[in-house]
PDB file of N, CA and C in Angstrom:
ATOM      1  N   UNK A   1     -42.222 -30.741  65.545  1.00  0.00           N
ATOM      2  CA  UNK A   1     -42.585 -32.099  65.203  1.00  0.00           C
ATOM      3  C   UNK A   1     -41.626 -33.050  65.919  1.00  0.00           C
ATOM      4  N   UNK A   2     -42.332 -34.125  66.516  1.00  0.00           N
ATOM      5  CA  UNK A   2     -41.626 -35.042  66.952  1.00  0.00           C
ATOM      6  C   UNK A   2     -41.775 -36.172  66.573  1.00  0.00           C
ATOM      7  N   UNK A   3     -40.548 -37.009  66.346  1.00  0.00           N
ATOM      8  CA  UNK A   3     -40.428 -38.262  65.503  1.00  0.00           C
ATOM      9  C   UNK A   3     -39.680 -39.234  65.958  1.00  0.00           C
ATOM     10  N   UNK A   4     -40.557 -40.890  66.446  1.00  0.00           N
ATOM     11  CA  UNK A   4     -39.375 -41.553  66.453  1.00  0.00           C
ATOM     12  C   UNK A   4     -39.411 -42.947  65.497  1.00  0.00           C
ATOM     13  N   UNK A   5     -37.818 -42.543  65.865  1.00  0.00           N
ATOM     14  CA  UNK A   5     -37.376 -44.010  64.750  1.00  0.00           C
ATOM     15  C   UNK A   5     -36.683 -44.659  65.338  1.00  0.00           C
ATOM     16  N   UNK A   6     -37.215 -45.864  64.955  1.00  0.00           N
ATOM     17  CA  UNK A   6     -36.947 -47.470  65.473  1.00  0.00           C
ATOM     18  C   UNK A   6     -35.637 -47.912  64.583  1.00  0.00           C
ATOM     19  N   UNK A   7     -34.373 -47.907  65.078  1.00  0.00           N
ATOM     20  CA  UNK A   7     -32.988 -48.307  64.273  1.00  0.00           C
ATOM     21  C   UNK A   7     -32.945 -49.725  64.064  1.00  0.00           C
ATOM     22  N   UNK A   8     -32.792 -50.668  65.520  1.00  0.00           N
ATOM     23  CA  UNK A   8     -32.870 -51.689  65.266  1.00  0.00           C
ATOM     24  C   UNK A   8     -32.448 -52.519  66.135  1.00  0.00           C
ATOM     25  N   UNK A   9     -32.409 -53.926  66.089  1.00  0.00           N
ATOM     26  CA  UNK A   9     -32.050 -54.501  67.715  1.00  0.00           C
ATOM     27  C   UNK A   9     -30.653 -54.241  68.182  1.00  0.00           C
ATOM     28  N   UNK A  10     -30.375 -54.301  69.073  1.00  0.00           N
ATOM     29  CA  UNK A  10     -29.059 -54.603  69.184  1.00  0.00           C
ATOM     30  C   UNK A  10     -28.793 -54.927  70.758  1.00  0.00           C
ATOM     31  N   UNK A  11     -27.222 -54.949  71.184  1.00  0.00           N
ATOM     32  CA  UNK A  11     -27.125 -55.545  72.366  1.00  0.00           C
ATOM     33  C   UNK A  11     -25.727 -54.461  72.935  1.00  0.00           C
ATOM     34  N   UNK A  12     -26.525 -54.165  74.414  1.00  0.00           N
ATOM     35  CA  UNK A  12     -25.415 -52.780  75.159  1.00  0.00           C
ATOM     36  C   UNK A  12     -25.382 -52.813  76.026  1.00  0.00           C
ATOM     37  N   UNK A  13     -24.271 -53.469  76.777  1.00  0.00           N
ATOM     38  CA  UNK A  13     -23.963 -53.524  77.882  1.00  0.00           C
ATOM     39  C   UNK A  13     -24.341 -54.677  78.345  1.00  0.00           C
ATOM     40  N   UNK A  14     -24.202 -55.981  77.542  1.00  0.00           N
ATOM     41  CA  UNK A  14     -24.421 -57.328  78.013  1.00  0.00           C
ATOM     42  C   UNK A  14     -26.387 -57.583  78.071  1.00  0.00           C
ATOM     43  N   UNK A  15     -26.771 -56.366  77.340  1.00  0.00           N
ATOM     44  CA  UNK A  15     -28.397 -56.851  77.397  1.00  0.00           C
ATOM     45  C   UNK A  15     -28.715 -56.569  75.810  1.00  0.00           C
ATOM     46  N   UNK A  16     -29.959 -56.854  75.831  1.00  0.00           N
ATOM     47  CA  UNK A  16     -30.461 -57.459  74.289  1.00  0.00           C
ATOM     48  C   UNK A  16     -31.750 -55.899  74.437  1.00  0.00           C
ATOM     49  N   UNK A  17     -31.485 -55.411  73.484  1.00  0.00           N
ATOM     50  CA  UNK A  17     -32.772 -55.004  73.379  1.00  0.00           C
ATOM     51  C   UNK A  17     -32.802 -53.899  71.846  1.00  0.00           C
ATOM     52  N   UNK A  18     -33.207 -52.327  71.997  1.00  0.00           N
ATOM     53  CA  UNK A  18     -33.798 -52.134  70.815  1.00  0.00           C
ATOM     54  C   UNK A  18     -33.200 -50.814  70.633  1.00  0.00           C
ATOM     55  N   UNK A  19     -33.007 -50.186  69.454  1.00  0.00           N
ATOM     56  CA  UNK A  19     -31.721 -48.480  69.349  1.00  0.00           C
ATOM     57  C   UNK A  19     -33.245 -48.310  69.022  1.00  0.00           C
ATOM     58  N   UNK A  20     -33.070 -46.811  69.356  1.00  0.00           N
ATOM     59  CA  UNK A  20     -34.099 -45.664  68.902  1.00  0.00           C
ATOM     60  C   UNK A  20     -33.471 -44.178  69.169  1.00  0.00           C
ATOM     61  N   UNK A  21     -34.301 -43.768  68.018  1.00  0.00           N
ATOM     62  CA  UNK A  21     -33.530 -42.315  67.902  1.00  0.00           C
ATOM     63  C   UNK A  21     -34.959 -41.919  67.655  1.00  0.00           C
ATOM     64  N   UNK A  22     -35.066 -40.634  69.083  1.00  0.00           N
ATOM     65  CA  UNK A  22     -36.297 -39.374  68.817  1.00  0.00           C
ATOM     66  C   UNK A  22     -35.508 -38.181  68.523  1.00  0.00           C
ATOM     67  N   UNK A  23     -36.318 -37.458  67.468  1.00  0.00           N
ATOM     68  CA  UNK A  23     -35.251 -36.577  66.655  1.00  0.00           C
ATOM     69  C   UNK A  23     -36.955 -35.130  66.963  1.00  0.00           C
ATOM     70  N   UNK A  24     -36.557 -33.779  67.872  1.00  0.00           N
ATOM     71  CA  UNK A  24     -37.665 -33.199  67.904  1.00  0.00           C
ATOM     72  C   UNK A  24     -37.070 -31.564  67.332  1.00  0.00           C
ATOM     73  N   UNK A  25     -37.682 -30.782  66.363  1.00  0.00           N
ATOM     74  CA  UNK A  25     -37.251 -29.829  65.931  1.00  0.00           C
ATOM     75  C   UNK A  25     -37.971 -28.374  66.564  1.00  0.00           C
ATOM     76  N   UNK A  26     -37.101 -27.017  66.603  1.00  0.00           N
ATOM     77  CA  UNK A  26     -37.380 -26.383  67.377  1.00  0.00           C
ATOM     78  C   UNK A  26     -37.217 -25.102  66.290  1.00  0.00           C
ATOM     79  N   UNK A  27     -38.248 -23.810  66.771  1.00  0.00           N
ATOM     80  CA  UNK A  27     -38.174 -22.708  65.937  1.00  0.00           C
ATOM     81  C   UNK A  27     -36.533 -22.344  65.748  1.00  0.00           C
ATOM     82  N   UNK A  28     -36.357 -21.476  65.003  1.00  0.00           N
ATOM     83  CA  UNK A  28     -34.955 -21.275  64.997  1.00  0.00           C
ATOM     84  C   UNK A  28     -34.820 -19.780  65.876  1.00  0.00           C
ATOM     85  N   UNK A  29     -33.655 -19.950  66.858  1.00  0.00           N
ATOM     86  CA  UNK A  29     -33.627 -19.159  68.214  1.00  0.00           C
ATOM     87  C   UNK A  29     -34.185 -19.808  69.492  1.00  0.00           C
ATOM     88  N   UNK A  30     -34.793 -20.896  69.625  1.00  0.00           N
ATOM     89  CA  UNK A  30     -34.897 -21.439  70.583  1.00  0.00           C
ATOM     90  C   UNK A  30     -34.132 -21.681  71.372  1.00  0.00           C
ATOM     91  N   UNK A  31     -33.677 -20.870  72.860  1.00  0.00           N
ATOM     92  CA  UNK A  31     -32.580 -21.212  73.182  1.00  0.00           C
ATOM     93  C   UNK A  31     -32.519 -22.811  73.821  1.00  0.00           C
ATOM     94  N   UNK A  32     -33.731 -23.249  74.254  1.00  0.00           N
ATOM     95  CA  UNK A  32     -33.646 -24.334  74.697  1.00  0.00           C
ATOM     96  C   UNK A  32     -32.463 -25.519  74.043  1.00  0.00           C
ATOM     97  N   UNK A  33     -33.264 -25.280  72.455  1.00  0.00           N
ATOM     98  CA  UNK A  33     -32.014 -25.981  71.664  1.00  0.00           C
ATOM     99  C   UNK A  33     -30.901 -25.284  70.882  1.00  0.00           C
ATOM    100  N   UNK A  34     -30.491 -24.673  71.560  1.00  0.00           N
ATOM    101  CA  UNK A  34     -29.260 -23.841  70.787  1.00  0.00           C
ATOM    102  C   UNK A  34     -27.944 -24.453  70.518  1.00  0.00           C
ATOM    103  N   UNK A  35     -27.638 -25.557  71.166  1.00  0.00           N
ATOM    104  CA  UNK A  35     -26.932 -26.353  70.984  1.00  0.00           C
ATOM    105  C   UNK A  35     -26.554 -27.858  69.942  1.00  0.00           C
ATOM    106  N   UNK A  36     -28.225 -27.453  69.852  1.00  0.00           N
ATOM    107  CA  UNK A  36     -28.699 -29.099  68.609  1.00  0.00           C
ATOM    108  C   UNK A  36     -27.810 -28.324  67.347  1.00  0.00           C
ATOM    109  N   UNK A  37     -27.983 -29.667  66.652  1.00  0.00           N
ATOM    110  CA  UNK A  37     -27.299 -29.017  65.308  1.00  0.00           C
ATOM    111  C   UNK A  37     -28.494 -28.449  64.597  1.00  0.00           C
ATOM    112  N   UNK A  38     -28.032 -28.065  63.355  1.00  0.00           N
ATOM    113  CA  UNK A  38     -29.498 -27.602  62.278  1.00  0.00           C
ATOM    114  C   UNK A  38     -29.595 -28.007  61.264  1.00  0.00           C
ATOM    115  N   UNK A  39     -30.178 -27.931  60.678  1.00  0.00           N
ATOM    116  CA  UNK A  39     -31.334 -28.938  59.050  1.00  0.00           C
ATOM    117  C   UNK A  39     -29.976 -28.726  58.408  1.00  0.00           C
ATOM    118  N   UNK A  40     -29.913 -27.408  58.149  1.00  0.00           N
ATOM    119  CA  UNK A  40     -28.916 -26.530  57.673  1.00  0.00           C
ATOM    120  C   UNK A  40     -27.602 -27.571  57.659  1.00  0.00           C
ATOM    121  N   UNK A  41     -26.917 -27.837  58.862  1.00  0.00           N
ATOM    122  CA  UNK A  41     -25.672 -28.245  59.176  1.00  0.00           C
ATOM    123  C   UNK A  41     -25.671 -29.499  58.983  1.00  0.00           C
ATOM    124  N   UNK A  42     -26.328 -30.595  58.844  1.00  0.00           N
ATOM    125  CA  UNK A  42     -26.808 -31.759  58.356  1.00  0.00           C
ATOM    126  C   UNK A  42     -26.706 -32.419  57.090  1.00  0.00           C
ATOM    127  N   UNK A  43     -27.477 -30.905  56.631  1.00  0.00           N
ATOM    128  CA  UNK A  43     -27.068 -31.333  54.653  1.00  0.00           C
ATOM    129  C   UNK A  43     -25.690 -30.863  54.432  1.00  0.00           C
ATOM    130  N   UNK A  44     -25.027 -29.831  55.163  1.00  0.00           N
ATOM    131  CA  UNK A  44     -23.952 -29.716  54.953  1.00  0.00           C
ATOM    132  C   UNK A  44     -22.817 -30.927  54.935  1.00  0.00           C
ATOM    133  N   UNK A  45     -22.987 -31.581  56.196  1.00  0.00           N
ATOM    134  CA  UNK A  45     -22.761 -32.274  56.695  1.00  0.00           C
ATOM    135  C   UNK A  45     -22.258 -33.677  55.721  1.00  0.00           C
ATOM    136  N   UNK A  46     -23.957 -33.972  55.218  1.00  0.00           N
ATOM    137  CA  UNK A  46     -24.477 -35.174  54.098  1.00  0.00           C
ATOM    138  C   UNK A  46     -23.782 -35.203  53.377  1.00  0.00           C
ATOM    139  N   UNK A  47     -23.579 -33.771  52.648  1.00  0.00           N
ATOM    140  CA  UNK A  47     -23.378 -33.554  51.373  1.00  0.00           C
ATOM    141  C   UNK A  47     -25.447 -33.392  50.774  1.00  0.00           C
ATOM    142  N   UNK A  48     -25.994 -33.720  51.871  1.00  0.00           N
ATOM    143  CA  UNK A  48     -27.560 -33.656  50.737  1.00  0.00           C
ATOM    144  C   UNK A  48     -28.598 -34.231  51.745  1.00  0.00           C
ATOM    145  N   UNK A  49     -29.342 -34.756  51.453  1.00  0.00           N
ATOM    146  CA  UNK A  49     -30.957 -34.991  52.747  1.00  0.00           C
ATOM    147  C   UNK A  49     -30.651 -36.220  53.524  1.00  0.00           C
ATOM    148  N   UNK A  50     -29.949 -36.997  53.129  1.00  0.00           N
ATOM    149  CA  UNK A  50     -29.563 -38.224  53.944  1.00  0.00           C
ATOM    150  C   UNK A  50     -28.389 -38.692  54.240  1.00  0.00           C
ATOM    151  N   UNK A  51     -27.563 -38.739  55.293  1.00  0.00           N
ATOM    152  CA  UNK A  51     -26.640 -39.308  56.104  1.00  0.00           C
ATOM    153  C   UNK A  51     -26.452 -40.744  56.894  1.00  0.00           C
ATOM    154  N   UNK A  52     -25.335 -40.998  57.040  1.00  0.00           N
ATOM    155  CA  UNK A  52     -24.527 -42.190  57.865  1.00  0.00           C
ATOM    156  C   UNK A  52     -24.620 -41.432  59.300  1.00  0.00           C
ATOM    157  N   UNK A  53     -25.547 -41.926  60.441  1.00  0.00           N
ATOM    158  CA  UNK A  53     -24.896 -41.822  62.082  1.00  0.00           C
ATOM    159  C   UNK A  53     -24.819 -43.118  62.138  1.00  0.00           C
ATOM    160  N   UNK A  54     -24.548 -43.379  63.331  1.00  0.00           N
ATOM    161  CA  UNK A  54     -24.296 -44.020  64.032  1.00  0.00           C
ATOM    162  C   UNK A  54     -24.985 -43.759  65.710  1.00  0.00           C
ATOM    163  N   UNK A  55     -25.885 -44.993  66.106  1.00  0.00           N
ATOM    164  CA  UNK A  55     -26.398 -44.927  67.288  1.00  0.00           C
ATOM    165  C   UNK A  55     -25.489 -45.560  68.372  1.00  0.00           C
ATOM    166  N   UNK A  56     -25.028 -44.965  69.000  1.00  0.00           N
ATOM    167  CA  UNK A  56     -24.322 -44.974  70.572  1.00  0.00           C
ATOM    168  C   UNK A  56     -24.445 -46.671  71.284  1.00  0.00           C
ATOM    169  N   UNK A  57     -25.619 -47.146  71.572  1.00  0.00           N
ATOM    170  CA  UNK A  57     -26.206 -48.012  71.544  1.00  0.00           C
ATOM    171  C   UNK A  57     -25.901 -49.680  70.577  1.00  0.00           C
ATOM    172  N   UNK A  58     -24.725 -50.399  71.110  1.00  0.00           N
ATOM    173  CA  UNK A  58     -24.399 -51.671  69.840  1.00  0.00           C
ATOM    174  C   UNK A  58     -23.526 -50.761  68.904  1.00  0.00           C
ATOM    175  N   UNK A  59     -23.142 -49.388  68.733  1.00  0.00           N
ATOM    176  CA  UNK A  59     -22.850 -48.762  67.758  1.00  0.00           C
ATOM    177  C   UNK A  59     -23.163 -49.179  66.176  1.00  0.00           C
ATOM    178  N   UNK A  60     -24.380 -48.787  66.001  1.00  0.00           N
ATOM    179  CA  UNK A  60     -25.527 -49.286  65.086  1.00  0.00           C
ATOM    180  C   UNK A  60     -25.863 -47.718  64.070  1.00  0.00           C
ATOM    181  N   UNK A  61     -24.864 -48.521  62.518  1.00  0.00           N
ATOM    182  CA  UNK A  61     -24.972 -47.676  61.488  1.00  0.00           C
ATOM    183  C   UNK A  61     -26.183 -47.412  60.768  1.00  0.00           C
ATOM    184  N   UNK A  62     -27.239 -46.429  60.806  1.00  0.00           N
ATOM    185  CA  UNK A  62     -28.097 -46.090  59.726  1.00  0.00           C
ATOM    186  C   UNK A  62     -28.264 -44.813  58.615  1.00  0.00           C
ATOM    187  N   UNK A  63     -29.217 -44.669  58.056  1.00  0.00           N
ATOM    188  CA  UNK A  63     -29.418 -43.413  57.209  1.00  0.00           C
ATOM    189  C   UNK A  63     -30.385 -42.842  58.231  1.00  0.00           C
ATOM    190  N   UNK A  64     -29.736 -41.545  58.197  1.00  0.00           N
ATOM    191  CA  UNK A  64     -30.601 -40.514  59.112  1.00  0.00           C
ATOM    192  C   UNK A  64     -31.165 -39.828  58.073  1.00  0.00           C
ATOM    193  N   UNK A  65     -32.390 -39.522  57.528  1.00  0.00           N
ATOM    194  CA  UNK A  65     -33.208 -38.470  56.313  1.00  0.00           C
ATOM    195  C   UNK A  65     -33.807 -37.749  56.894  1.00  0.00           C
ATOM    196  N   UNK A  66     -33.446 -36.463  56.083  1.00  0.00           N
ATOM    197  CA  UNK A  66     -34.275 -35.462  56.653  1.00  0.00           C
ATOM    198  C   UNK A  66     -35.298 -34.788  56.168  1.00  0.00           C
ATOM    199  N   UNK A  67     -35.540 -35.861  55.003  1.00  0.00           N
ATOM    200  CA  UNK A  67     -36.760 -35.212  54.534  1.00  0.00           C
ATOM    201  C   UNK A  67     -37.894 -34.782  54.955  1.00  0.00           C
ATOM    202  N   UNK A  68     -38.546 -35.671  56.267  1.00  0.00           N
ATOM    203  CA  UNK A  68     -39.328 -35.207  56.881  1.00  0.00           C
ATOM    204  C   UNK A  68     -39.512 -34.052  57.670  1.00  0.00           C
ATOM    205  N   UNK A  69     -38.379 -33.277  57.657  1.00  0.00           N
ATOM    206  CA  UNK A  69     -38.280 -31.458  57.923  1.00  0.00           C
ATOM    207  C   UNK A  69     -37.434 -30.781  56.860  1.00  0.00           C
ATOM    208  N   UNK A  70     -38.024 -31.531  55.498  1.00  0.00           N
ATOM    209  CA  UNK A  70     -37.562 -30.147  54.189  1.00  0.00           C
ATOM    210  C   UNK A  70     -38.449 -29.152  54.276  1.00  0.00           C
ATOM    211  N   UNK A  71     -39.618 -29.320  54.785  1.00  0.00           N
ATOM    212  CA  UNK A  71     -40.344 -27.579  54.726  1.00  0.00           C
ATOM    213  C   UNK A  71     -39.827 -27.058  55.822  1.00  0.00           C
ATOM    214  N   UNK A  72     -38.878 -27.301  56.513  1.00  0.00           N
ATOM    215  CA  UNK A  72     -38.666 -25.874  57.392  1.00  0.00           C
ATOM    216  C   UNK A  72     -37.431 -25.563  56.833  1.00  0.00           C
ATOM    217  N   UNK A  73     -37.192 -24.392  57.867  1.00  0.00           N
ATOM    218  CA  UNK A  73     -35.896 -23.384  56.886  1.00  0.00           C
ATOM    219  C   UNK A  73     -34.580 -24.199  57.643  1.00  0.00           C
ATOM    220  N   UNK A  74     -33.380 -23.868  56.743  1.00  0.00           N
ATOM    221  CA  UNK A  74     -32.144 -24.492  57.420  1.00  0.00           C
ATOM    222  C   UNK A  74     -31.563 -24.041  58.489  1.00  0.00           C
ATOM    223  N   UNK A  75     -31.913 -22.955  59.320  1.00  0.00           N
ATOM    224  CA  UNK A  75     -31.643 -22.578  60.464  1.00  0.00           C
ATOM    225  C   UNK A  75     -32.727 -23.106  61.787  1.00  0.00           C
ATOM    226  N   UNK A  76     -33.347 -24.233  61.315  1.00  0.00           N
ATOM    227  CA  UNK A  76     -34.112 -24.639  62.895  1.00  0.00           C
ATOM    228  C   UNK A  76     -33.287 -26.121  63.311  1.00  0.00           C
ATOM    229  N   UNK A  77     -33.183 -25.832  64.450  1.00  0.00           N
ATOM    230  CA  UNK A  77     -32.400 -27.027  65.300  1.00  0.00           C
ATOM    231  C   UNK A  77     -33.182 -28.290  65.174  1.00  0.00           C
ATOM    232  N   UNK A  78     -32.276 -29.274  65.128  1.00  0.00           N
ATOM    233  CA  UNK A  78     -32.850 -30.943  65.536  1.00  0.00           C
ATOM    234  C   UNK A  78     -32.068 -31.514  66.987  1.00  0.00           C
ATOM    235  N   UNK A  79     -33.212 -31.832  67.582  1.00  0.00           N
ATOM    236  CA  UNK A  79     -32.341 -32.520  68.930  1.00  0.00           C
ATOM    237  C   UNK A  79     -32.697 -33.928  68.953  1.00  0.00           C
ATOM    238  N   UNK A  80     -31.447 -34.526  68.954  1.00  0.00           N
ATOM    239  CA  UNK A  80     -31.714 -36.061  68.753  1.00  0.00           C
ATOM    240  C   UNK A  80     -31.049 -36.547  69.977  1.00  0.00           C
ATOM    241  N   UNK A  81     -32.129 -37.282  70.096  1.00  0.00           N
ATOM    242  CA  UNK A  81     -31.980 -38.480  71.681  1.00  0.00           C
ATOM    243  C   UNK A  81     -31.834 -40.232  71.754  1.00  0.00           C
ATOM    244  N   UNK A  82     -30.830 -40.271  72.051  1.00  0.00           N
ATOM    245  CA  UNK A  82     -30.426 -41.383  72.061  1.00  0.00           C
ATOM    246  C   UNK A  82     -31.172 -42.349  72.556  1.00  0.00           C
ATOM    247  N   UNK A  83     -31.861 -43.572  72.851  1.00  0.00           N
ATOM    248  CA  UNK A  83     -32.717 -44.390  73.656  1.00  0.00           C
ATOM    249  C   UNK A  83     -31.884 -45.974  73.465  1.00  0.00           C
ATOM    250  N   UNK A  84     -31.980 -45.993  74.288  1.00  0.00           N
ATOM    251  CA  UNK A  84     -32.044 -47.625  73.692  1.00  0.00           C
ATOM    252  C   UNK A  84     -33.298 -48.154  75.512  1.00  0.00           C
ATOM    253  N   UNK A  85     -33.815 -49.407  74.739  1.00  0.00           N
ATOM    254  CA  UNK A  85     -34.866 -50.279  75.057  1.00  0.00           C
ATOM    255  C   UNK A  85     -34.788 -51.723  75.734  1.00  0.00           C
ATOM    256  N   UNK A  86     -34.588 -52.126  76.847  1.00  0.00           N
ATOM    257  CA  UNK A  86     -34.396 -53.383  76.694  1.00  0.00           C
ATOM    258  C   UNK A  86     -35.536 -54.366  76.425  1.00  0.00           C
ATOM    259  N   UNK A  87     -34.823 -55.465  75.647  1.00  0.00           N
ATOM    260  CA  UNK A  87     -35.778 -56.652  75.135  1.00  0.00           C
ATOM    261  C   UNK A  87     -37.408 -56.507  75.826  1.00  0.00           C
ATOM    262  N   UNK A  88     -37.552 -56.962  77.352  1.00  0.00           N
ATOM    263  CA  UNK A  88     -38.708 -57.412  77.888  1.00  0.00           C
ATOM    264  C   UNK A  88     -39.525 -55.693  78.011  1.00  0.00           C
ATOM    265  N   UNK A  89     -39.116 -54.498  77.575  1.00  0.00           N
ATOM    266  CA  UNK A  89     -39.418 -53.105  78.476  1.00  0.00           C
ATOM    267  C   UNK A  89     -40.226 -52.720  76.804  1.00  0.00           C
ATOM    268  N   UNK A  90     -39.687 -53.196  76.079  1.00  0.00           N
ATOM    269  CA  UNK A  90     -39.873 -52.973  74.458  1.00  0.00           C
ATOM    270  C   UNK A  90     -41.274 -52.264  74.701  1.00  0.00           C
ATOM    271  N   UNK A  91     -42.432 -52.954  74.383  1.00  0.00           N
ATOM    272  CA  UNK A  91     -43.940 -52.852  74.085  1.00  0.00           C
ATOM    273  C   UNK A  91     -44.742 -51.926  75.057  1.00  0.00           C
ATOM    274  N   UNK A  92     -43.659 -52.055  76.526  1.00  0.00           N
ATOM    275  CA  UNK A  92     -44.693 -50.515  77.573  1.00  0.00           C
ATOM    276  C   UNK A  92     -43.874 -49.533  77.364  1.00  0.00           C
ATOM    277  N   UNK A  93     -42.912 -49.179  77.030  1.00  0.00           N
ATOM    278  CA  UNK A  93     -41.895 -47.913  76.757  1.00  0.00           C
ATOM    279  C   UNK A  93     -42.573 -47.229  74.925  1.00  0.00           C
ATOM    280  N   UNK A  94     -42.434 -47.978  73.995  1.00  0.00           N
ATOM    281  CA  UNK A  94     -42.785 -47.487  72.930  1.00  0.00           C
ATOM    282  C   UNK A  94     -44.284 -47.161  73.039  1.00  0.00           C
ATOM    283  N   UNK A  95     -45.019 -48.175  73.705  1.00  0.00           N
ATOM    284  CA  UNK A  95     -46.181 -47.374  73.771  1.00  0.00           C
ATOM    285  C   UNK A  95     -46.686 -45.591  74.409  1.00  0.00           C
ATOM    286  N   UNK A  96     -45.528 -45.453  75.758  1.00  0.00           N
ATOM    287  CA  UNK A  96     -45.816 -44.401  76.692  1.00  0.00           C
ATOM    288  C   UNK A  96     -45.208 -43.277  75.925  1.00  0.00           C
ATOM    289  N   UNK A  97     -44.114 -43.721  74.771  1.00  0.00           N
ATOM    290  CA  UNK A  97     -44.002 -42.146  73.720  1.00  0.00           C
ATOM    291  C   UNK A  97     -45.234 -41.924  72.583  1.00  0.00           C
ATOM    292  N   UNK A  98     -46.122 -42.782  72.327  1.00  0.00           N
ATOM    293  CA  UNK A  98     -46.873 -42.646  71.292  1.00  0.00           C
ATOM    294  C   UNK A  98     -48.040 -41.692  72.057  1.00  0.00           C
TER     295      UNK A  98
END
């Protein structure tokens, strides 16, 4: 499953535009993502289904939830990708991931 979430505006590197985090989960053993963290390591992490990151991007604090992959088991990886958007690119970029 792949998911993205819209964090919020912000401004990086002297431009204005938008944080996004695509977060895509992988069987567990995938070596592709063997490196992502896991559901597993997350709640550990939390303490429980929802966490404080921080996006790279404006360095822009949200709740990361993971509820939307409680049915899988705690050993499948999440790979999360950083984006950020500028202002005028906004509306043809979000469209070309949908």
């Amino acid at each position: 499953m792949k998911r993205i979430i819209e964090i919020g505006a912000t401004v990086w590197r002297d431009r204005r535009g938008f944080a996004f985090l695509i977060v895509e989960d992988a069987v567990p053993g995938d070596p592709q993502y063997q490196h992502a963290q896991t559901i597993g390591e997350y709640k550990q992490r939390f303490g429980g289904m929802q966490g404080q990151l921080r996006h790279p991007a404006g360095d822009l604090k949200f709740i990361f939830d993971l509820s939307p992959w409680s049915q899988l088991a705690d050993d499948t990886h999440l790979r999360l990708q950083w984006r950020f958007v500028p202002e005028r690119n906004y509306h043809a970029v979000v469209k070309s991931w949908q």
